[in-house]
Protein backbone atom coordinates (compact mmCIF):
# COMPACT_ATOMS: atom_id res chain seq x y z
CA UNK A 1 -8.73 2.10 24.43
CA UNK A 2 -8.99 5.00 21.73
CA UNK A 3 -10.15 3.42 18.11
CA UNK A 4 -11.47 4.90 15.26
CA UNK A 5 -14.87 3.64 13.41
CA UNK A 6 -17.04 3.94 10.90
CA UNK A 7 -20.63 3.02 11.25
CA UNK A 8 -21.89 4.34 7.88
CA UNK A 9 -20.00 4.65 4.17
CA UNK A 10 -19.49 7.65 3.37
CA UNK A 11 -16.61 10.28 3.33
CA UNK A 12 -14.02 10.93 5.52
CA UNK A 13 -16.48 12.71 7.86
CA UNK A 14 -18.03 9.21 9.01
CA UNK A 15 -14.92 8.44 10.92
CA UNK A 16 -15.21 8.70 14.73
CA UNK A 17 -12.30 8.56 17.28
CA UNK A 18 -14.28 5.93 20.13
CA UNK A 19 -13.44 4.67 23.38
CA UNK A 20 -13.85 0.50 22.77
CA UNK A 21 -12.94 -2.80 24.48
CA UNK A 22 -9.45 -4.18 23.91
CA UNK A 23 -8.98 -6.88 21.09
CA UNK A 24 -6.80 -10.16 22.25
CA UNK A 25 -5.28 -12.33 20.63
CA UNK A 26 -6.44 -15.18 19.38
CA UNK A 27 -4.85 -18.60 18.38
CA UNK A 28 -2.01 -17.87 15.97
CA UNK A 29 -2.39 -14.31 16.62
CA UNK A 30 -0.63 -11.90 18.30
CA UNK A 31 -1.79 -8.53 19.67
CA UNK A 32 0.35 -5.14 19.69
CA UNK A 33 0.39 -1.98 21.75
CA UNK A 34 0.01 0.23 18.02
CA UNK A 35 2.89 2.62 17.57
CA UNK A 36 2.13 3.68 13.99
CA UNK A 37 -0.57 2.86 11.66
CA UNK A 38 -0.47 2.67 8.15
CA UNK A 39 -2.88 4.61 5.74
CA UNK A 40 -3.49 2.70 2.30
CA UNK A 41 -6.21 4.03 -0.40
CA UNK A 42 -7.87 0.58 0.45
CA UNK A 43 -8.93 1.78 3.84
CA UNK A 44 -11.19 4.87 2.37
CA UNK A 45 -11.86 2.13 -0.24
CA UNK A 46 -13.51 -0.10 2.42
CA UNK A 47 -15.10 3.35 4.02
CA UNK A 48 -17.20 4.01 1.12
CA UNK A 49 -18.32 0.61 0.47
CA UNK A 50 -16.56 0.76 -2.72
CA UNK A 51 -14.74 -3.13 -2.51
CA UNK A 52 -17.48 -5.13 -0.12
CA UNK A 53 -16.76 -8.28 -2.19
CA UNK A 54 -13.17 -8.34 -1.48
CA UNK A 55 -13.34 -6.89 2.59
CA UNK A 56 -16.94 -7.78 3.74
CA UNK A 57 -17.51 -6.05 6.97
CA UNK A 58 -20.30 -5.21 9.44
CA UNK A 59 -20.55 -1.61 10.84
CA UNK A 60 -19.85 -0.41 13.11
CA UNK A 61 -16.60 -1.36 11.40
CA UNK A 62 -12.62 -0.07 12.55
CA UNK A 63 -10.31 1.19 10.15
CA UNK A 64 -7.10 -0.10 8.65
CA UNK A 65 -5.15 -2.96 8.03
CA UNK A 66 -1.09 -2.11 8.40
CA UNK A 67 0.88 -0.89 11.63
CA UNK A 68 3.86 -1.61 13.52
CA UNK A 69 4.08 -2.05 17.75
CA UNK A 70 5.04 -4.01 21.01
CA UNK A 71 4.06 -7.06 21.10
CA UNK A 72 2.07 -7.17 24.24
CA UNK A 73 -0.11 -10.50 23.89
CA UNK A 74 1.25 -13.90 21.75
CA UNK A 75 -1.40 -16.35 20.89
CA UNK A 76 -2.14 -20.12 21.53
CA UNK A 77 0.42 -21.65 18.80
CA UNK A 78 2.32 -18.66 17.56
CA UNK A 79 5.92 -19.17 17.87
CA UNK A 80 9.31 -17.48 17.43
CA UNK A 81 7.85 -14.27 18.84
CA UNK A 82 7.75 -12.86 22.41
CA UNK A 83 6.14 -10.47 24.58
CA UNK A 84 8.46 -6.78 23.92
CA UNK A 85 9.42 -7.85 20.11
CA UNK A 86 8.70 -4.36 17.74
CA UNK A 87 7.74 -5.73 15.32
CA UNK A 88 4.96 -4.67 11.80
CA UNK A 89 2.59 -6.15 9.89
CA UNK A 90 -1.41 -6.65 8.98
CA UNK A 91 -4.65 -7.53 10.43
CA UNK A 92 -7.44 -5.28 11.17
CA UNK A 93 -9.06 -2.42 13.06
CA UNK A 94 -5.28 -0.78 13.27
CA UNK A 95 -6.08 3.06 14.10
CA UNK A 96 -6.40 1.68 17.36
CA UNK A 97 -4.15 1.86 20.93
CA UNK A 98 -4.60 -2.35 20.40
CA UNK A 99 -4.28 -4.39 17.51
CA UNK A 100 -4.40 -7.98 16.59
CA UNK A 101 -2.14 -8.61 14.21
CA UNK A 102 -2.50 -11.67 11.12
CA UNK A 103 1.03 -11.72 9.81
CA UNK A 104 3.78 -10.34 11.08
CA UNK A 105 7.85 -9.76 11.24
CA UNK A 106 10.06 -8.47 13.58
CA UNK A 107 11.44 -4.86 12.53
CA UNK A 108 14.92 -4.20 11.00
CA UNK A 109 17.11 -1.95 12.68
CA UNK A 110 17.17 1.08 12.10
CA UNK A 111 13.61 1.26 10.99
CA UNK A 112 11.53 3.84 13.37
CA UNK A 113 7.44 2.95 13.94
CA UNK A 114 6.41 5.23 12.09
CA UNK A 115 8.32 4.38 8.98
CA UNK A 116 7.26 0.86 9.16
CA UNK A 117 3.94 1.50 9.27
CA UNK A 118 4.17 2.36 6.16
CA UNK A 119 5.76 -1.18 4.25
CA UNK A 120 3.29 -4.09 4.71
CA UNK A 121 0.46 -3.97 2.41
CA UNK A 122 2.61 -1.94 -0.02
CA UNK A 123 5.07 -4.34 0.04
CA UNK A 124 2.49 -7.25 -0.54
CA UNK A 125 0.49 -5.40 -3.28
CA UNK A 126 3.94 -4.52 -5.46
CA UNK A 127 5.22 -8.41 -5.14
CA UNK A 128 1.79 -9.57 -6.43
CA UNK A 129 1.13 -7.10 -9.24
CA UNK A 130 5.10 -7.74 -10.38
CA UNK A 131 3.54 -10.67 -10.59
CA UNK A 132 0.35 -10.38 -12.24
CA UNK A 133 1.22 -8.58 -14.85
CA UNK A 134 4.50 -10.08 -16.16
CA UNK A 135 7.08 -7.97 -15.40
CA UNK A 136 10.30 -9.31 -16.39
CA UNK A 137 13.94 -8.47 -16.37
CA UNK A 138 14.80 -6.64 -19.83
CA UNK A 139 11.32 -5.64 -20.41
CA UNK A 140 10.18 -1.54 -20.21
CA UNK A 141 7.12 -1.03 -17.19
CA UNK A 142 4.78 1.28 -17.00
CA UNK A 143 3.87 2.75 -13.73
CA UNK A 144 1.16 5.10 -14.01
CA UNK A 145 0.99 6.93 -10.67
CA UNK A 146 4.36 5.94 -9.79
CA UNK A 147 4.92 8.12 -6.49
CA UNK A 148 2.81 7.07 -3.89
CA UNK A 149 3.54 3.65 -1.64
CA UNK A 150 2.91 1.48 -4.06
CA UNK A 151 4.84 2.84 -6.57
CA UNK A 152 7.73 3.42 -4.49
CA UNK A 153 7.79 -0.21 -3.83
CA UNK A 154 7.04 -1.30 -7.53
CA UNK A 155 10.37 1.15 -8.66
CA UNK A 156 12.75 0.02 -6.35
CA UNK A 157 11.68 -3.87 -6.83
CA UNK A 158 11.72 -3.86 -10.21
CA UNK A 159 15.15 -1.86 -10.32
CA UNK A 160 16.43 -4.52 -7.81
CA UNK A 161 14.96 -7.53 -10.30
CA UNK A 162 16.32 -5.66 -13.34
CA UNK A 163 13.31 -4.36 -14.50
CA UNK A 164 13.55 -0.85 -16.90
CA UNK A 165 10.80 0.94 -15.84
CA UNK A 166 9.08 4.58 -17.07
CA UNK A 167 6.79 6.34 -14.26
CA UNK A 168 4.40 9.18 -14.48
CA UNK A 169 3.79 11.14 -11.57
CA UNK A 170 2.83 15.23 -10.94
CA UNK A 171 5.69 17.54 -12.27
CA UNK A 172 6.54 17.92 -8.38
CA UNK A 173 8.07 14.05 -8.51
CA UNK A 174 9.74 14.27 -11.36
CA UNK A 175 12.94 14.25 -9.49
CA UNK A 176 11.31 11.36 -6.78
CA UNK A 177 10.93 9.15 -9.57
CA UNK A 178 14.70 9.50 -10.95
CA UNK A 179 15.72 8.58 -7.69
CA UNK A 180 14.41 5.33 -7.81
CA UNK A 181 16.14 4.06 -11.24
CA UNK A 182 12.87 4.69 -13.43
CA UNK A 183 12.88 7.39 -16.50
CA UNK A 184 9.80 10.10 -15.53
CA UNK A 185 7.56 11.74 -17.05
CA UNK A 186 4.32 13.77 -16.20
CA UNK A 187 0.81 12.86 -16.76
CA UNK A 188 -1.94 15.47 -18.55
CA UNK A 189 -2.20 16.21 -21.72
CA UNK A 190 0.27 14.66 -24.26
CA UNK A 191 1.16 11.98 -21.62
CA UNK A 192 1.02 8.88 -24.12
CA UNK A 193 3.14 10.45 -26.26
CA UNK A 194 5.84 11.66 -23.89
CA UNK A 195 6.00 7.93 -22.78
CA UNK A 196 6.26 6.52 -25.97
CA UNK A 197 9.22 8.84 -26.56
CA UNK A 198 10.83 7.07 -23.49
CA UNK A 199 10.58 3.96 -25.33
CA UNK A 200 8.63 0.71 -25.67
CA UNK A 201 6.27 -0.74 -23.07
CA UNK A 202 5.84 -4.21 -22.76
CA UNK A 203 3.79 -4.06 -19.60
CA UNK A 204 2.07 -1.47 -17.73
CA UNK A 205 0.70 -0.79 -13.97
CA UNK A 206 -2.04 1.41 -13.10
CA UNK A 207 -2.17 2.67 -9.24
CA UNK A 208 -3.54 5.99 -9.44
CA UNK A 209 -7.59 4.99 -11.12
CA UNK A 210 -6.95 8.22 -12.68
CA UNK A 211 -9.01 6.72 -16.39
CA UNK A 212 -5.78 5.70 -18.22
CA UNK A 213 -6.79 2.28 -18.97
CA UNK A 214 -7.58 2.58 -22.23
CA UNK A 215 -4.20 4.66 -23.10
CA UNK A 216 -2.00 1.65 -21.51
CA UNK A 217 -3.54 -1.11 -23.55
CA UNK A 218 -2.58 0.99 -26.54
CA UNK A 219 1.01 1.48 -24.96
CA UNK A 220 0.98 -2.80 -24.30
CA UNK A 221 -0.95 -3.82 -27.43
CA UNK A 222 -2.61 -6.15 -25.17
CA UNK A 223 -5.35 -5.38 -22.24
CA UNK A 224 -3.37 -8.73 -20.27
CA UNK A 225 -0.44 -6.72 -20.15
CA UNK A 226 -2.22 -4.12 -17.89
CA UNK A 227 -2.99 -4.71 -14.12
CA UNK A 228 -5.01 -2.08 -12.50
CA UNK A 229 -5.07 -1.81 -8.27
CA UNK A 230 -7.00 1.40 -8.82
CA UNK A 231 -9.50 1.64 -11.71
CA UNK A 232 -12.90 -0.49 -10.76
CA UNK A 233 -14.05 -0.17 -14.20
CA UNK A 234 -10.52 -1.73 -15.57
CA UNK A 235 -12.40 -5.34 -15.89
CA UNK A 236 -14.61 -3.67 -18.61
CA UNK A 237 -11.87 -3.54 -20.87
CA UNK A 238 -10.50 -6.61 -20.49
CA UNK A 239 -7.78 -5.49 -17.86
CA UNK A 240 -7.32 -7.13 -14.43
CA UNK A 241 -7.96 -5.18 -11.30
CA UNK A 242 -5.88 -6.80 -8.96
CA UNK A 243 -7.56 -6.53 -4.72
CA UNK A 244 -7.25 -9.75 -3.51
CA UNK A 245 -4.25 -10.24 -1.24
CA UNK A 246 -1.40 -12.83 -1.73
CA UNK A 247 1.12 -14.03 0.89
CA UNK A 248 1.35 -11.52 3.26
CA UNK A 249 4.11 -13.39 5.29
CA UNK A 250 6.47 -14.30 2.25
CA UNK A 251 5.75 -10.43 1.30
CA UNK A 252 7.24 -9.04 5.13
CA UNK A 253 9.69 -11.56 4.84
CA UNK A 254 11.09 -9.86 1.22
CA UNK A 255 10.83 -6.40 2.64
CA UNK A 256 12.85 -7.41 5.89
CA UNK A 257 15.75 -8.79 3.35
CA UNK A 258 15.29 -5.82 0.99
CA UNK A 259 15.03 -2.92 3.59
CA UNK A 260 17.97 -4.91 5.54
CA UNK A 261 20.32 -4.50 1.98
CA UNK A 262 18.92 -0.84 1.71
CA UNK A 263 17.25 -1.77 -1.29
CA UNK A 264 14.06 -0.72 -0.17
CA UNK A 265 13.02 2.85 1.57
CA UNK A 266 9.86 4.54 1.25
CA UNK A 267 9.11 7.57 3.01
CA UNK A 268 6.40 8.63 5.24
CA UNK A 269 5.34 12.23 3.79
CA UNK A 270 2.86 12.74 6.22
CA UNK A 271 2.20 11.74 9.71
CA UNK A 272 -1.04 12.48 11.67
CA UNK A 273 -1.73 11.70 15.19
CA UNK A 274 -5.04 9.27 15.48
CA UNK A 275 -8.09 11.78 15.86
CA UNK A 276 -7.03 13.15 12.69
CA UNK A 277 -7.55 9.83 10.73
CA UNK A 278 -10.17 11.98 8.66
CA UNK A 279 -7.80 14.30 7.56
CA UNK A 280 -5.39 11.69 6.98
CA UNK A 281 -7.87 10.16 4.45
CA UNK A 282 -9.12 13.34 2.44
CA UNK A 283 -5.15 13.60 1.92
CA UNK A 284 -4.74 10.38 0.70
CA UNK A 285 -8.10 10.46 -1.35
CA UNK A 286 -6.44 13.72 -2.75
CA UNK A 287 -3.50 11.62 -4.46
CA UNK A 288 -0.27 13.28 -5.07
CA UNK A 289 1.62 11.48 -2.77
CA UNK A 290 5.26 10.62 -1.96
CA UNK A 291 5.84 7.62 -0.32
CA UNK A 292 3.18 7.25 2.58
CA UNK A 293 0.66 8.63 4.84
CA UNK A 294 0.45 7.10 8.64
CA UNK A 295 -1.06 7.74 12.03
CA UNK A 296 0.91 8.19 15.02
CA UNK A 297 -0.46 6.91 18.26
């Protein structure tokens, strides 16, 4: 099968399109003929070495965690799913023809591969920074970087949970960001006090690393008001960077129920077939996104 490694860190050069032996599935696994595969800034995270104590790995290494498929093999143990289901979800090595899959859900209809490539780690990383930060009903988010994957999930979850939220994003999103309940406004210069003329923030979220973490504790007042998936450095003043996974099956199951009550869409902006995953990766490294970035194979 056709897979794409990495056996040094480095840029998005490093990345190889290989022919390698098929994975199988393993006890309470399942394995899928790939369809789509998601692209997620943690995956050129994990190909520069930059988050080793979170994804430990040995290179040669694949690439990618999300995608969406055929079920073609079901594991010893794994019930409720058969051999044909489409369905999405994580596990590793997924810009691959083959991939063994962790956790997993069947798709809603309607939903094509390709866009549901796109929903599984998002999904999981908005629910648990929601969390970790304290966003609550009646109290004003941040979302700094608010039109990318992540913060298409975050907007449409917290306007689903009653959660007033204020994004920044390029001046090209503006709009984007409207469209998903939250009041917008555009980083640069003068950005803290544009926000602060959109109101109050009780909490804030930063997802673009873009070296705003000391302008959203001012916003909060308080550096445990601030949850960072983004900034490395965010630790050093006081703020918590947020990389460790939570429940990625009670995660698919929410998006199933929200994307099934169209409360939950996030585009693909970009597709890429799989020898382009380099490309697909200086894009994404780029930023500037709306909605997601995903390899068709």
């Amino acid at each position: 099968m056709k897979k794409v490694i990495f056996a040094e860190f480095g840029g998005p050069e490093v990345l190889r399109l290989v022919d390698a032996e098929e994975p199988h599935a393993g006890p309470g696994r399942i394995r899928i003929a790939v369809r789509a595969a998601g692209v997620n800034p943690v995956d050129w995270r994990i190909r520069e070495g930059q988050v080793l104590s979170a994804h430990p790995i040995a290179l040669p290494s694949g690439v990618g965690l999300d995608a969406s498929g055929v079920v073609d093999e079901v594991g010893e143990g794994v019930e409720g799913i058969a051999v044909g289901d489409r369905v999405f979800g994580e596990g590793a090595s997924t810009y691959a023809e083959f991939a063994v899959l962790t956790a997993w859900a069947r798709m809603p209809e309607g939903l094509s591969f390709e866009e549901a490539a796109g929903y599984p780690s998002v999904v999981e990383t908005a629910l648990r920074i929601l969390g970790e930060v304290g966003a609550r009903p009646g109290h004003t988010l941040l979302v700094s970087g608010a039109s990318g994957g992540v913060g298409s999930a975050v907007l449409q979850i917290a306007r689903e949970r009653g959660i007033p939220v204020i994004g920044t994003a390029g001046a090209a999103n503006q709009d984007y960001l409207r469209s998903l309940g939250a009041r917008a406004t555009t980083y640069g210069e003068g950005w803290v006090e544009r926000v602060r003329q959109l109101g109050p923030v009780d909490t804030a979220l930063d997802l673009a690393g873009s070296g705003v973490i000391r302008e959203l504790v001012e916003l909060t007042g308080d550096p445990h008001k601030v949850v960072s998936i983004a900034d490395l450095d965010a630790p050093r003043s006081g703020v918590r960077f947020s990389g460790v996974a939570g429940s990625v099956p009670a995660a698919l199951a929410e998006a199933v129920d929200l994307i099934s009550r169209g409360k939950l869409h996030i585009p693909v902006e970009k597709s890429y077939p799989l020898a382009e995953a380099a490309a697909a990766h200086a894009d994404s490294q780029a930023g500037h996104a709306r909605g997601r970035r995903v390899l068709l194979i």
